[in-house]
N, C-alpha and C. Protein backbone atom coordinates (compact mmCIF):
# COMPACT_ATOMS: atom_id res chain seq x y z
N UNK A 1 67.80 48.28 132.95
CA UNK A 1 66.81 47.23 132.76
C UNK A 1 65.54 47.84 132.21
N UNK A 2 64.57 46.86 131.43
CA UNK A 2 63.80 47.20 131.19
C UNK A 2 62.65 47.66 132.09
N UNK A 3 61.50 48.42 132.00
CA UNK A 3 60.15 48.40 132.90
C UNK A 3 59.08 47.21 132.13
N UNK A 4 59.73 46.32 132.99
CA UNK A 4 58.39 44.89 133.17
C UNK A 4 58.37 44.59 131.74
N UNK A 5 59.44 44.54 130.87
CA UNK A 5 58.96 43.67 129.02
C UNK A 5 60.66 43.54 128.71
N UNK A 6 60.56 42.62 127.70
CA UNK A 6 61.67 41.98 127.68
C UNK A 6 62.78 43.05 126.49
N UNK A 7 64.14 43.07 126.86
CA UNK A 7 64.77 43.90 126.09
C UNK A 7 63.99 43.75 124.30
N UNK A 8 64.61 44.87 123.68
CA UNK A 8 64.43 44.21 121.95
C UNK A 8 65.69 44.13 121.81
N UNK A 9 66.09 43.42 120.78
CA UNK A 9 67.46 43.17 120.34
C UNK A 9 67.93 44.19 119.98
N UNK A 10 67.79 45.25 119.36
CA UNK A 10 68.53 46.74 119.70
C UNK A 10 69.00 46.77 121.12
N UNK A 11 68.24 46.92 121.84
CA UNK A 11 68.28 47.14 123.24
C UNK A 11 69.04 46.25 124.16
N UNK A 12 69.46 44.70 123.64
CA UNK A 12 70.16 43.97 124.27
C UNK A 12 71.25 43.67 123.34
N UNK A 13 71.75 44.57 122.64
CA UNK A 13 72.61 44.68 121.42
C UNK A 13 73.81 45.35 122.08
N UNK A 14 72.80 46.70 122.52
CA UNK A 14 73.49 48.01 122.72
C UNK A 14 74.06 47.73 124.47
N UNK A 15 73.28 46.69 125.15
CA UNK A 15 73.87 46.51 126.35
C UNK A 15 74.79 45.31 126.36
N UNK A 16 75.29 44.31 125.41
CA UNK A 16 75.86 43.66 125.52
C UNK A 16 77.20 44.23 125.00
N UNK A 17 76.94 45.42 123.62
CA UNK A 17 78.41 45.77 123.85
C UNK A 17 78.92 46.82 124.85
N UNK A 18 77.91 47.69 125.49
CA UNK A 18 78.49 48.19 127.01
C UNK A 18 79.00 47.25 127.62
N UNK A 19 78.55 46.38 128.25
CA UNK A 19 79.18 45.13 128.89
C UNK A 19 80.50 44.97 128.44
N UNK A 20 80.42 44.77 127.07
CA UNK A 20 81.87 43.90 126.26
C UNK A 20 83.34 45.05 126.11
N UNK A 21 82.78 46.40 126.11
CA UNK A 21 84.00 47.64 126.31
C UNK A 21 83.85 47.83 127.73
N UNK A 22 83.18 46.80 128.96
CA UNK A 22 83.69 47.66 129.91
C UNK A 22 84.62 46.91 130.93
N UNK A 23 84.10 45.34 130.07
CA UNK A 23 85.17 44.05 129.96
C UNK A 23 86.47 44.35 129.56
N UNK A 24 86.40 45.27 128.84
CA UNK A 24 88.19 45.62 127.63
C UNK A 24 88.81 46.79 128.51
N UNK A 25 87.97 47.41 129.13
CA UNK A 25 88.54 48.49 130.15
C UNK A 25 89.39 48.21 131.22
N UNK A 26 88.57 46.90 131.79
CA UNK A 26 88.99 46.60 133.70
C UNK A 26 90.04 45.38 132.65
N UNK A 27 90.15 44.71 132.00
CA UNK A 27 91.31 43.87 131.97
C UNK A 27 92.25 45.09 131.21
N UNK A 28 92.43 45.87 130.14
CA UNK A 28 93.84 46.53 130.11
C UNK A 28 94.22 47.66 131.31
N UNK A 29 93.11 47.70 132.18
CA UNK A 29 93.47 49.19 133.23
C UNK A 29 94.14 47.58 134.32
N UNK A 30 93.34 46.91 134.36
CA UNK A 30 94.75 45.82 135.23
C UNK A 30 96.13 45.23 134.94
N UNK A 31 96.01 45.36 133.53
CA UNK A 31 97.09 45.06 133.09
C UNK A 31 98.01 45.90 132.72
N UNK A 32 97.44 47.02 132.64
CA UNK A 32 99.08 48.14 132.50
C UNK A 32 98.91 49.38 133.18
N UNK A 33 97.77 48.82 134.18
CA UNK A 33 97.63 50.64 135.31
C UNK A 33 96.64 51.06 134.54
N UNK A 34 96.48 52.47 135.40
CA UNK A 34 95.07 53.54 135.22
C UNK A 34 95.39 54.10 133.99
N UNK A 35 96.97 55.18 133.64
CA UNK A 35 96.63 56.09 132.50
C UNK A 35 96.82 55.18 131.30
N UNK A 36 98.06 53.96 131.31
CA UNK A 36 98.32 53.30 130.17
C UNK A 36 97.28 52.38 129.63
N UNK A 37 96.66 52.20 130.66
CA UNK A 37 95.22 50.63 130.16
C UNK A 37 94.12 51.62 129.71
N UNK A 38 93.86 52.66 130.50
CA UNK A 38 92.61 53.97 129.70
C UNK A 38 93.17 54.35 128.65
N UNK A 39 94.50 54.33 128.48
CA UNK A 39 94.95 54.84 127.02
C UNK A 39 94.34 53.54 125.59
N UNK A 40 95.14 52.65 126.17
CA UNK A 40 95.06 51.25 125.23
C UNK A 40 93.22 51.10 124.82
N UNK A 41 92.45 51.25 126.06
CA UNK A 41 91.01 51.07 126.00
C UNK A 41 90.47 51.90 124.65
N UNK A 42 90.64 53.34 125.14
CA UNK A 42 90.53 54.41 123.93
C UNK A 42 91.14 53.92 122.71
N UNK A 43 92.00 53.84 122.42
CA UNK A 43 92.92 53.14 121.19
C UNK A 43 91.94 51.72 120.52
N UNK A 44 91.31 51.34 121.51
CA UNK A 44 90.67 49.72 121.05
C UNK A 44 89.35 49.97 120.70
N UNK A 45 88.51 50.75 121.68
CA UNK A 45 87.26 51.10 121.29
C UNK A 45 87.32 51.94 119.87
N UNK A 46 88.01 53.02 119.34
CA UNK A 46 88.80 53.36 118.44
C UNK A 46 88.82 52.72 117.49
N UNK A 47 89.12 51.82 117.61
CA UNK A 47 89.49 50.65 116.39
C UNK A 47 88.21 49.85 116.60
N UNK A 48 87.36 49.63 116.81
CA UNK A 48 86.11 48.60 116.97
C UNK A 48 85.09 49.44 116.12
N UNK A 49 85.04 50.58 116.80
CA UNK A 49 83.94 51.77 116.64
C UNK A 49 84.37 51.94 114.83
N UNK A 50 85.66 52.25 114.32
CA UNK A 50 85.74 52.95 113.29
C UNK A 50 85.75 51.29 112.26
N UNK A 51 86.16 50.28 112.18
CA UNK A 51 85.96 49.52 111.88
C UNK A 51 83.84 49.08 111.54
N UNK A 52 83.77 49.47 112.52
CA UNK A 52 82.21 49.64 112.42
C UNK A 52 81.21 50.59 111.72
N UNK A 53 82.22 51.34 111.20
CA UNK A 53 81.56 52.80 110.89
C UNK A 53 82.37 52.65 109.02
N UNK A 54 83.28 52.15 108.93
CA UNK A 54 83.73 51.68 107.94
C UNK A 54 83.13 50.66 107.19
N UNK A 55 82.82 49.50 107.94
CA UNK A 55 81.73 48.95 107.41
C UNK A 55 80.82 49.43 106.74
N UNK A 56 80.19 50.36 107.59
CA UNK A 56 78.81 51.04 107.52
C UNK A 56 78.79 51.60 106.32
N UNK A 57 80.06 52.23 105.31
CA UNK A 57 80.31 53.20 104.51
C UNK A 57 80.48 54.78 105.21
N UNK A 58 80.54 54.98 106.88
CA UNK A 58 81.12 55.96 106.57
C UNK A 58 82.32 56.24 107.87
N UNK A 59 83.43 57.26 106.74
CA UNK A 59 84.22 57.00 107.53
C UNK A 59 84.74 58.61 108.06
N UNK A 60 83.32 59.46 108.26
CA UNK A 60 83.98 60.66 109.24
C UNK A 60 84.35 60.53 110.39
N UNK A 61 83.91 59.06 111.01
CA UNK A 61 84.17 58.64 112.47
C UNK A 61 85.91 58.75 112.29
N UNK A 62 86.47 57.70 111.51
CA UNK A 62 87.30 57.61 111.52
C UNK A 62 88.38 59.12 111.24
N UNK A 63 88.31 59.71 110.26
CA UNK A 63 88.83 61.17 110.21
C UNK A 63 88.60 61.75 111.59
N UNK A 64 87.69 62.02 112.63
CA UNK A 64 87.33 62.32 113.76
C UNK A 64 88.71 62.10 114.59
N UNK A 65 88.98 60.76 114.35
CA UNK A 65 89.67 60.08 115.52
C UNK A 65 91.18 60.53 114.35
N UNK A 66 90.99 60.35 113.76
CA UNK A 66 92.70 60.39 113.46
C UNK A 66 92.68 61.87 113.63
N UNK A 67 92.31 62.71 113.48
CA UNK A 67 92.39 63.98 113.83
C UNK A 67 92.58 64.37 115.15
N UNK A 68 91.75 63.47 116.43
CA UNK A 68 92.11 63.33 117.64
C UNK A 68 93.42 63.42 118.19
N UNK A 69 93.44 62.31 117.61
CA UNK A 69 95.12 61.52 117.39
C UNK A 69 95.90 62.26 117.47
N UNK A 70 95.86 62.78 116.36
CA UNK A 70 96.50 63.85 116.09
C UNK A 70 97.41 64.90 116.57
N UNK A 71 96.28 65.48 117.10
CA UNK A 71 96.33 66.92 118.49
C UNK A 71 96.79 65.97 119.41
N UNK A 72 96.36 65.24 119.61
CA UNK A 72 97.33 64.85 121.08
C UNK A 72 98.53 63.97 120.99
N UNK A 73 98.96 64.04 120.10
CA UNK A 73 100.42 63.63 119.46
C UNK A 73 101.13 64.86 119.68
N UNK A 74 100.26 66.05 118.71
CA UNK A 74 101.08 66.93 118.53
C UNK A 74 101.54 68.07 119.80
N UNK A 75 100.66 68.17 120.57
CA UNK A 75 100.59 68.52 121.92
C UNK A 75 101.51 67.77 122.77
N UNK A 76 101.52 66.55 122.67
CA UNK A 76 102.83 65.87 123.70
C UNK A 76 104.21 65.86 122.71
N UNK A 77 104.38 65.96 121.94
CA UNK A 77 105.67 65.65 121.14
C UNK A 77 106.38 67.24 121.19
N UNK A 78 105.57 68.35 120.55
CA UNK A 78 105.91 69.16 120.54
C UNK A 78 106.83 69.80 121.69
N UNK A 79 107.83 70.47 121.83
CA UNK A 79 108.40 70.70 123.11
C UNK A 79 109.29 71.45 123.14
């Protein structure tokens, strides 16, 4: 919360989408458990965030994450 003045719309921007990913958290962690709904969450914020950053014109976010991806594909598959 603010000290005594009213958010700025940055500021009630940036807390409404905390709110709105933490909404997307507690309904897929109820709906498919702790590791599979934290998985799906990551996967969605993922897709919101890079969609957003794509917009923006840039898309190292996205390379970031598919690179993520990646390694931890290749780390569990590998065997």
């Amino acid at each position: 919360m603010s000290a005594g003045r009213p958010l700025t719309k940055a500021e009630r921007k940036k807390m409404n989408r905390a709110e709105h990913e933490r909404k997307i958290k507690q309904d897929l962690i109820a709906q498919h458990g702790n590791d599979l709904g934290t998985f799906y969450y990551w996967l969605r914020i993922a897709n919101i965030r890079g969609t957003q950053a794509y917009r923006d014109g840039s898309t190292e976010f996205i390379r970031e994450v598919a690179l993520a991806l990646h390694n931890v594909y290749s780390r569990h598959s590998s065997g």
